[in-house]
N, C-alpha and C. Protein backbone atom coordinates (compact mmCIF):
# COMPACT_ATOMS: atom_id res chain seq x y z
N UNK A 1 90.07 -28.30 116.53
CA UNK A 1 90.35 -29.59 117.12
C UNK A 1 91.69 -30.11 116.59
N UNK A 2 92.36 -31.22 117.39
CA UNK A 2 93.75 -31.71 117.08
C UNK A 2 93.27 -33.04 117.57
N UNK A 3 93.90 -33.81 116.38
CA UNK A 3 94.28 -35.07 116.99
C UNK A 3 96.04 -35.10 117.30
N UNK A 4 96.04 -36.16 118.27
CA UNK A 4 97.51 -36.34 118.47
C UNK A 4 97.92 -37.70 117.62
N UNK A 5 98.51 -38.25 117.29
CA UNK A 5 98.85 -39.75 116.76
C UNK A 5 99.94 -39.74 117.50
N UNK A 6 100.11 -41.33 118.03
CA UNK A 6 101.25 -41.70 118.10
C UNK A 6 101.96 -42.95 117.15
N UNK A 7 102.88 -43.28 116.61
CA UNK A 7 103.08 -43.80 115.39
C UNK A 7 104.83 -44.84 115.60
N UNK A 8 104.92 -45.96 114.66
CA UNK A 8 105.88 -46.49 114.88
C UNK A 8 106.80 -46.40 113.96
N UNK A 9 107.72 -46.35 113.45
CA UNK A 9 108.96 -46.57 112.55
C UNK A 9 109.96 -47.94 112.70
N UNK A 10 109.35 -48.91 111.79
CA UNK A 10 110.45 -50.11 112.07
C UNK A 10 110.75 -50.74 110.67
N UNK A 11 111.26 -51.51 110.76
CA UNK A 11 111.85 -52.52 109.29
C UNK A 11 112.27 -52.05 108.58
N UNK A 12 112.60 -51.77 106.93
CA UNK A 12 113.29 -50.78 106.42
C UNK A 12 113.05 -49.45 106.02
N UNK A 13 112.02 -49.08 106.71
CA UNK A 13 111.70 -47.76 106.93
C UNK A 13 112.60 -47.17 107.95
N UNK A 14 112.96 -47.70 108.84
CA UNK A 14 114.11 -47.16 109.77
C UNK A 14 115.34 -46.46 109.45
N UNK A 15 115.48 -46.35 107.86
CA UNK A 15 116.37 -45.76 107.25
C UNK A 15 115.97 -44.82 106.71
N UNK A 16 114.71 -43.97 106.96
CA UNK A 16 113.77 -43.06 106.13
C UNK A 16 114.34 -41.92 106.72
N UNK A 17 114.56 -40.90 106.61
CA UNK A 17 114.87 -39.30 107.15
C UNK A 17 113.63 -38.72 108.02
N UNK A 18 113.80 -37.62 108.43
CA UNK A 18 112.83 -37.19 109.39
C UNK A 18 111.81 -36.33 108.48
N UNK A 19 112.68 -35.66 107.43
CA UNK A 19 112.31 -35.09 106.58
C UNK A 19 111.35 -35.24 105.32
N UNK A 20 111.42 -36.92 104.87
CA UNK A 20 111.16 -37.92 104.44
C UNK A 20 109.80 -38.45 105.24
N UNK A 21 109.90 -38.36 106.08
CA UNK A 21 108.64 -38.81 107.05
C UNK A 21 107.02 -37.46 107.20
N UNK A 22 108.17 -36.33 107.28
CA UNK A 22 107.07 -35.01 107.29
C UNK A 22 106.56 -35.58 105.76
N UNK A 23 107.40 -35.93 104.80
CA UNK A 23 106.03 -36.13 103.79
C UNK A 23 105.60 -36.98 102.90
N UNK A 24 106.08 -37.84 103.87
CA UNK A 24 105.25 -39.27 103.56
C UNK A 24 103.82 -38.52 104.16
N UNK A 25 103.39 -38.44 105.57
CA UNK A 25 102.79 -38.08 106.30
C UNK A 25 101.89 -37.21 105.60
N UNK A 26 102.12 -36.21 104.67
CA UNK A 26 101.32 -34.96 104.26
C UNK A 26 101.11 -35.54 102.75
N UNK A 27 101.67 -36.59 102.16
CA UNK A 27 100.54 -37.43 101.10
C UNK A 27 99.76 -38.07 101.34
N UNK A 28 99.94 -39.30 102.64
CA UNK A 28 98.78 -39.60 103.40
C UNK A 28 97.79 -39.15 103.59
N UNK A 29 97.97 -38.00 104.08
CA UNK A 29 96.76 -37.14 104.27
C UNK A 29 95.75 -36.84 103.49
N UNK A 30 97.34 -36.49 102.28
CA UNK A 30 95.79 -35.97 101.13
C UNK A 30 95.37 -37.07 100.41
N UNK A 31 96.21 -38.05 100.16
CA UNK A 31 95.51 -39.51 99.72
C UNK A 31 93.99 -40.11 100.23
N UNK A 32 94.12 -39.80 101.69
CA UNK A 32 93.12 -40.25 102.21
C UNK A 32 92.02 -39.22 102.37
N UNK A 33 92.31 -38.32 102.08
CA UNK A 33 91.21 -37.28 101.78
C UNK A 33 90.45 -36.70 103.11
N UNK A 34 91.55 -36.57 104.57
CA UNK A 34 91.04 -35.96 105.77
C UNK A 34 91.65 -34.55 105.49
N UNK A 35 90.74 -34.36 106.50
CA UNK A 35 90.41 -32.55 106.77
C UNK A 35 91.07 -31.88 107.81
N UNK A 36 92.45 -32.44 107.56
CA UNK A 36 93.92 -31.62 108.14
C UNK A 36 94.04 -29.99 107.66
N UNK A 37 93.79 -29.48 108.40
CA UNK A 37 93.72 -28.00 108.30
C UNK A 37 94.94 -27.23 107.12
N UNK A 38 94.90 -26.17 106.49
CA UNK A 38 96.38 -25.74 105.37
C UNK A 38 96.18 -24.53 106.15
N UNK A 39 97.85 -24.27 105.83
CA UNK A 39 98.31 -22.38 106.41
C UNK A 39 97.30 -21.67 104.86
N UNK A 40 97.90 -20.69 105.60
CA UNK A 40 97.29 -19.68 104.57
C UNK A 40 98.60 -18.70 104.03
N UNK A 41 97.78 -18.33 102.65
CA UNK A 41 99.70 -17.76 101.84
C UNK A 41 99.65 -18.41 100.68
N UNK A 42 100.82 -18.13 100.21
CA UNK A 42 101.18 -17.98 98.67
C UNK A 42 101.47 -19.84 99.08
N UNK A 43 102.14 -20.22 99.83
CA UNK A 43 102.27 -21.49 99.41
C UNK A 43 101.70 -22.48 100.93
N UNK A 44 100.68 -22.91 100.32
CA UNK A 44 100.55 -23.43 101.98
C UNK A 44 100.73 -24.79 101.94
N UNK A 45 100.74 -25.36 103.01
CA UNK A 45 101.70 -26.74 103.47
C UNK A 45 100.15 -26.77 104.86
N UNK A 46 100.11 -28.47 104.76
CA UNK A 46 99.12 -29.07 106.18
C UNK A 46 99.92 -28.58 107.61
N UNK A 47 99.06 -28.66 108.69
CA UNK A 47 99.00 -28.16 109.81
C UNK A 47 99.68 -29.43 110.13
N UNK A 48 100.58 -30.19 110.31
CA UNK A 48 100.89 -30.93 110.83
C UNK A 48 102.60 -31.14 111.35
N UNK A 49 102.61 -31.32 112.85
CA UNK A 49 103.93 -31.44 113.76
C UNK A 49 104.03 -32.60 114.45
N UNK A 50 105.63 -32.36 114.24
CA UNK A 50 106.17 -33.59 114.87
C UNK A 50 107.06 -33.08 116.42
N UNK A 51 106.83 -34.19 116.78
CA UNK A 51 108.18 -33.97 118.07
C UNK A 51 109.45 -33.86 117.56
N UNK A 52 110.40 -34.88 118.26
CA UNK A 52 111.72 -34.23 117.88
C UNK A 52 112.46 -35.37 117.04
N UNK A 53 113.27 -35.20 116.17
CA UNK A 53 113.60 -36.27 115.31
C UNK A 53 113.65 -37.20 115.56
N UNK A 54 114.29 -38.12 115.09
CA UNK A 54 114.14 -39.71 115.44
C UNK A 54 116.03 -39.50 114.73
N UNK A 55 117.33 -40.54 115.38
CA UNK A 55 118.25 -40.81 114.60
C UNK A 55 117.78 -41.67 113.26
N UNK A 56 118.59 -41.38 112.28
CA UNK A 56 118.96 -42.22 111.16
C UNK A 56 118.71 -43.61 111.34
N UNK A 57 117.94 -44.77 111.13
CA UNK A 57 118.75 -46.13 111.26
C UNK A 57 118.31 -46.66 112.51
N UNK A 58 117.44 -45.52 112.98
CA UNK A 58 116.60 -46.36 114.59
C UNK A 58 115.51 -46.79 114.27
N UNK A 59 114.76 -47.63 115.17
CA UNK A 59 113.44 -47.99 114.92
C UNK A 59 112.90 -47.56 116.73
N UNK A 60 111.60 -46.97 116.34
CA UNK A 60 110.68 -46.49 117.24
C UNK A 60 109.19 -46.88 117.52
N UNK A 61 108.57 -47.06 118.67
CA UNK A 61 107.37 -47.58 118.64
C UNK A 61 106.54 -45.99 119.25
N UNK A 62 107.50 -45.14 119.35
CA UNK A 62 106.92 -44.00 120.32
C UNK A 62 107.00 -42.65 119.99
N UNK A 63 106.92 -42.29 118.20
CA UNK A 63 106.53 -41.26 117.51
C UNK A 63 105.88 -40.74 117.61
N UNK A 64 105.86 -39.24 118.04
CA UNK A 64 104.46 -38.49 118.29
C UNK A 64 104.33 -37.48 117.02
N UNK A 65 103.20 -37.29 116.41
CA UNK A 65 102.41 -36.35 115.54
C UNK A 65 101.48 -35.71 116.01
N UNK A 66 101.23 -34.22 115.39
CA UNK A 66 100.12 -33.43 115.56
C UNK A 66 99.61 -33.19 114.40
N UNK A 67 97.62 -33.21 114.48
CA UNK A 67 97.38 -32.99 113.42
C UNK A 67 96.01 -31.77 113.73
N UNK A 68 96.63 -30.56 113.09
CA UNK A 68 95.24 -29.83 113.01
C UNK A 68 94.19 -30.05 112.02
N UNK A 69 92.74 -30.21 112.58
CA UNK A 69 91.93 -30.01 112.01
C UNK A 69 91.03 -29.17 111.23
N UNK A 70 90.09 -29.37 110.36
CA UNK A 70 89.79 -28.27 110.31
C UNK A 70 87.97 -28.79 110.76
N UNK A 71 87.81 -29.95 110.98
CA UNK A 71 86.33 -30.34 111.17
C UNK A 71 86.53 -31.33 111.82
N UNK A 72 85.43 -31.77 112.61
CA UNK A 72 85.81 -32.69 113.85
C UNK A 72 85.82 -34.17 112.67
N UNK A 73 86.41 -35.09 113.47
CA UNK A 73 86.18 -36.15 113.26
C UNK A 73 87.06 -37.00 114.17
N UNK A 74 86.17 -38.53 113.75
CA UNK A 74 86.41 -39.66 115.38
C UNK A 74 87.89 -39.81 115.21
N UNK A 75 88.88 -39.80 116.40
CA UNK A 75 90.17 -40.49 116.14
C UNK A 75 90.82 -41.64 115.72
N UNK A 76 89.62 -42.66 115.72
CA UNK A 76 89.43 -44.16 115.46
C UNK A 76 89.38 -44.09 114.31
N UNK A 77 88.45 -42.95 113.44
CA UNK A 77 87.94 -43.33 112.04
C UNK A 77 89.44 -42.56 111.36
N UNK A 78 89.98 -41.27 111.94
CA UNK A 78 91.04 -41.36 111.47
C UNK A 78 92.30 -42.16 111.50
N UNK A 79 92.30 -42.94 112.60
CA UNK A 79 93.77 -43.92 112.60
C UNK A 79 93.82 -44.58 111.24
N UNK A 80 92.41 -45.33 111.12
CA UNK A 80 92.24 -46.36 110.54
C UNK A 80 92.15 -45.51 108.74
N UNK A 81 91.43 -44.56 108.26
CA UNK A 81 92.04 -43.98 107.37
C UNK A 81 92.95 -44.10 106.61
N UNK A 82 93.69 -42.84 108.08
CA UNK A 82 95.63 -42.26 107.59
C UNK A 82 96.49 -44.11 107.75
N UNK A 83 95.73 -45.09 108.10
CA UNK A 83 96.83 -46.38 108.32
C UNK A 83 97.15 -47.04 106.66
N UNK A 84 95.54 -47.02 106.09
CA UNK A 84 95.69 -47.64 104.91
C UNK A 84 95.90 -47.00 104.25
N UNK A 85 96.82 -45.88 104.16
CA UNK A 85 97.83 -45.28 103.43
C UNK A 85 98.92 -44.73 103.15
N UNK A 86 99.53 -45.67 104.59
CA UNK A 86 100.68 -45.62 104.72
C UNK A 86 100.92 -46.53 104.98
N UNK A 87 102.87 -46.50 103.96
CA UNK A 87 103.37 -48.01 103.30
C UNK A 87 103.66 -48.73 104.66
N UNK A 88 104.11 -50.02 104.78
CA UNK A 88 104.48 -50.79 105.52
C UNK A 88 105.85 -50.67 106.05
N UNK A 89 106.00 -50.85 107.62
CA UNK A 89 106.70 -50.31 108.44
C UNK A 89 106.48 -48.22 108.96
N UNK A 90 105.61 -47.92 108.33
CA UNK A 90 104.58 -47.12 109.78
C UNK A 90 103.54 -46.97 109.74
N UNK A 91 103.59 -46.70 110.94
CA UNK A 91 101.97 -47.37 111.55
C UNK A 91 101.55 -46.39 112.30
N UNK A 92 100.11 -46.08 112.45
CA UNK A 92 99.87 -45.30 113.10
C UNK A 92 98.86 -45.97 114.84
N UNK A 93 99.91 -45.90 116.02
CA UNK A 93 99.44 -47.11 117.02
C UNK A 93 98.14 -46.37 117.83
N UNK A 94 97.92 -45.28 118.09
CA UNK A 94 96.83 -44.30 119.01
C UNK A 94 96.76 -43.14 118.44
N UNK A 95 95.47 -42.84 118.42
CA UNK A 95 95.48 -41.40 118.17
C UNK A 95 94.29 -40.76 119.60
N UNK A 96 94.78 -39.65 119.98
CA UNK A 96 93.34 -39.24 120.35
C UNK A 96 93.31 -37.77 120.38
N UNK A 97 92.14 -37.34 120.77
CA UNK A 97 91.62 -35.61 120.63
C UNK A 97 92.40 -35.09 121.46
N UNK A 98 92.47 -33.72 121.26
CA UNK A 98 93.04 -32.20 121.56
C UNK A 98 92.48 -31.19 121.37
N UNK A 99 91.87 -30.13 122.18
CA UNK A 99 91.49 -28.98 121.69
C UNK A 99 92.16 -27.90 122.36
C-alpha cells in the first residue's frame, strides 16, 4: 500500500532546500513511529518520493509525497500523526491511498 500526501511549504521554511525537506520528512517518520516501508542493503533509507523540486525561496500549497508502506493504515490517522511532527510552516494538507 502507498499513501500519497499532499503537503505545503510556507513562512520561513520557504528557504528550506529540497534536500533538507527529504529529511525533515524521513525523521518525521521515524519520530512518529509509522510503518513507512526501508530498502534493503547495507544502508537502507525509507521508501519515500517526492515530485519535482520546489525553487529556493518559494512557498507552495501543492507538494506532492509518496509514502510506501509496509502495513495498512487509515490516511487520516496518518496525516494527523506525520502533522504533529512536523515543525511549523509544513503541513501535511491530504493524504490518500494507493495500491
Amino acid at each position: 500500500m502507498k499513501i500519497e500526501a499532499r503537503f505545503c511549504k510556507k513562512g520561513v521554511l520557504r528557504n528550506i532546500s529540497h534536500l533538507d525537506i527529504v529529511r525533515l520528512f524521513q525523521r518525521a517518520v521515524r519520530r512518529a513511529g509509522l510503518p513507512v516501508g526501508l530498502s534493503q542493503g547495507y544502508n537502507p533509507h525509507y521508501k519515500i518520493s517526492f515530485g519535482n523540486a520546489l525553487k529556493l525561496g518559494m512557498e507552495s500549497d501543492g507538494e506532492e509525497v509518496t509514502f510506501a508502506m509496509n502495513e495498512w493504515m487509515a490516511p487520516e490517522e496518518f496525516e494527523k500523526k506525520i502533522n504533529e511532527k512536523l515543525p511549523e510552516g509544513i503541513k501535511v494538507l491530504e493524504c490518500k491511498k494507493r495500491f
